[in-house]
Protein backbone atom coordinates (compact mmCIF):
# COMPACT_ATOMS: atom_id res chain seq x y z
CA UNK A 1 13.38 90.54 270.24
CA UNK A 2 16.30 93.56 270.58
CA UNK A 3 18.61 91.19 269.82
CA UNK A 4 16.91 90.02 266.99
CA UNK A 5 15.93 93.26 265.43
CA UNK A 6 19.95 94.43 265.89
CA UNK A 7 20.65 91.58 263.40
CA UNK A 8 17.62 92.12 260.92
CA UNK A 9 17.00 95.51 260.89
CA UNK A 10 20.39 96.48 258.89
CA UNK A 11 19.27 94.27 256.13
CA UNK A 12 15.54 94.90 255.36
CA UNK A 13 13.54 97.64 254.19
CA UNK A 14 10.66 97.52 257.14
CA UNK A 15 10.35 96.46 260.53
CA UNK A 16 6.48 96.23 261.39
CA UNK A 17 5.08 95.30 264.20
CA UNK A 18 0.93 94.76 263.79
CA UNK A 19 -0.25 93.65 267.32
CA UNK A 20 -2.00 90.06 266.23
CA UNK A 21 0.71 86.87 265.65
CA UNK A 22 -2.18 85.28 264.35
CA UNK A 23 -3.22 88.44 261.93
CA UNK A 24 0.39 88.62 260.97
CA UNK A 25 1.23 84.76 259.99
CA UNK A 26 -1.68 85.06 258.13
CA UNK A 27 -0.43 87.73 256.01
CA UNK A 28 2.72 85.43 255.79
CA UNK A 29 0.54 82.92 254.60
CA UNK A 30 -1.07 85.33 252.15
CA UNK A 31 2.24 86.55 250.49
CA UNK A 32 1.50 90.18 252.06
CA UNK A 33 4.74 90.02 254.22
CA UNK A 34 7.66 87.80 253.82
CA UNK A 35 8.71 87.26 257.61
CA UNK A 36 7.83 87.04 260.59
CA UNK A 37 9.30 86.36 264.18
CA UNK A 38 8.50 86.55 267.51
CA UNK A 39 9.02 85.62 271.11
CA UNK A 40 6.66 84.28 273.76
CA UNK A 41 3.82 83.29 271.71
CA UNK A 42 1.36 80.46 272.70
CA UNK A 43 -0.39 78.19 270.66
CA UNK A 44 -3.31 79.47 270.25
CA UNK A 45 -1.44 82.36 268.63
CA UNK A 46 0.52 80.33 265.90
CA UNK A 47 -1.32 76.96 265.16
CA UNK A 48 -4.13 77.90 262.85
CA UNK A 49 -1.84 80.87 260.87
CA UNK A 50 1.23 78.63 261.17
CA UNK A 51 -1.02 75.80 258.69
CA UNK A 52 -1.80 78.80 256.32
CA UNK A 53 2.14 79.73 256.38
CA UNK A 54 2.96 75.85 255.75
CA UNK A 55 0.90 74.91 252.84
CA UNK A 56 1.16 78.20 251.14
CA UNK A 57 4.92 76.90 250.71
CA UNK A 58 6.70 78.77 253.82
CA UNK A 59 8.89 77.92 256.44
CA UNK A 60 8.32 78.12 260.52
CA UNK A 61 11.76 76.96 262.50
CA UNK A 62 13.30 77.01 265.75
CA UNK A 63 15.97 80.12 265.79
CA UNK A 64 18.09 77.32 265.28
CA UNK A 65 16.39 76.44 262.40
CA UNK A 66 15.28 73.05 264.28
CA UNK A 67 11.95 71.63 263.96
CA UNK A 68 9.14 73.93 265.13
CA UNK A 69 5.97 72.92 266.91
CA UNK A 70 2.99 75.14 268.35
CA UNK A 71 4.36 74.63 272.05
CA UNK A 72 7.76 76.62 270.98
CA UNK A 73 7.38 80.09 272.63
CA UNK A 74 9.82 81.42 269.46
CA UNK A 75 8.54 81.55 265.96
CA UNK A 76 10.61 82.36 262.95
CA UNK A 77 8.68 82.06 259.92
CA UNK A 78 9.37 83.23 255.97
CA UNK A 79 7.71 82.73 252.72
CA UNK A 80 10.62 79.91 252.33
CA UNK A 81 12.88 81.65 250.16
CA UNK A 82 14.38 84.06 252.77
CA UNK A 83 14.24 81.57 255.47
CA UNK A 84 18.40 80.30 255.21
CA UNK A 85 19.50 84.51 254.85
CA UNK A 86 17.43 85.31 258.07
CA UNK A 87 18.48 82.53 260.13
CA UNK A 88 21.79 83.73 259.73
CA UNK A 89 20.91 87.69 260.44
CA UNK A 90 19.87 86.29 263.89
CA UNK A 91 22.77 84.29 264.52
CA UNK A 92 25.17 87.52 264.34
């Protein structure tokens, strides 16, 4: 997550961290924040809130930006638009 946060932080205005993935990818879903990542979450943290992220129009990825699936421990997840830009903030 460090290393993450070394290549996002420079280029947004907030860093929160709320204590709930599943609160949190709801609020994704719900157009209240417009990322979200995270290591070392389990599925029964991501795969109701990752459906509201999905349908709402939003992205969920592999850091790679492969092919996510509820048994990935690493979620990176954006409202769609940003989801290209941050990919490459976490590659640096």
């Amino acid at each position: 997550m460090i290393r993450w946060l070394e290549g996002i932080a420079p280029n947004v205005r907030a860093i929160k961290s709320m204590g709930s993935a599943v609160a949190d990818i709801a609020s994704l879903g719900d157009g209240v924040i417009d990322a979200y990542l995270h290591s070392g979450v389990k599925p029964w943290d991501v795969a109701a809130s990752s459906l509201l992220v999905e349908n709402a129009g939003g992205k969920i990825t592999t850091q790679e930006g492969g092919d996510w699936n509820i048994f990935e421990s690493e979620i990176i997840a954006s409202n769609g638009i940003l989801h290209d830009e941050m990919l490459k903030m976490l590659r640096k």
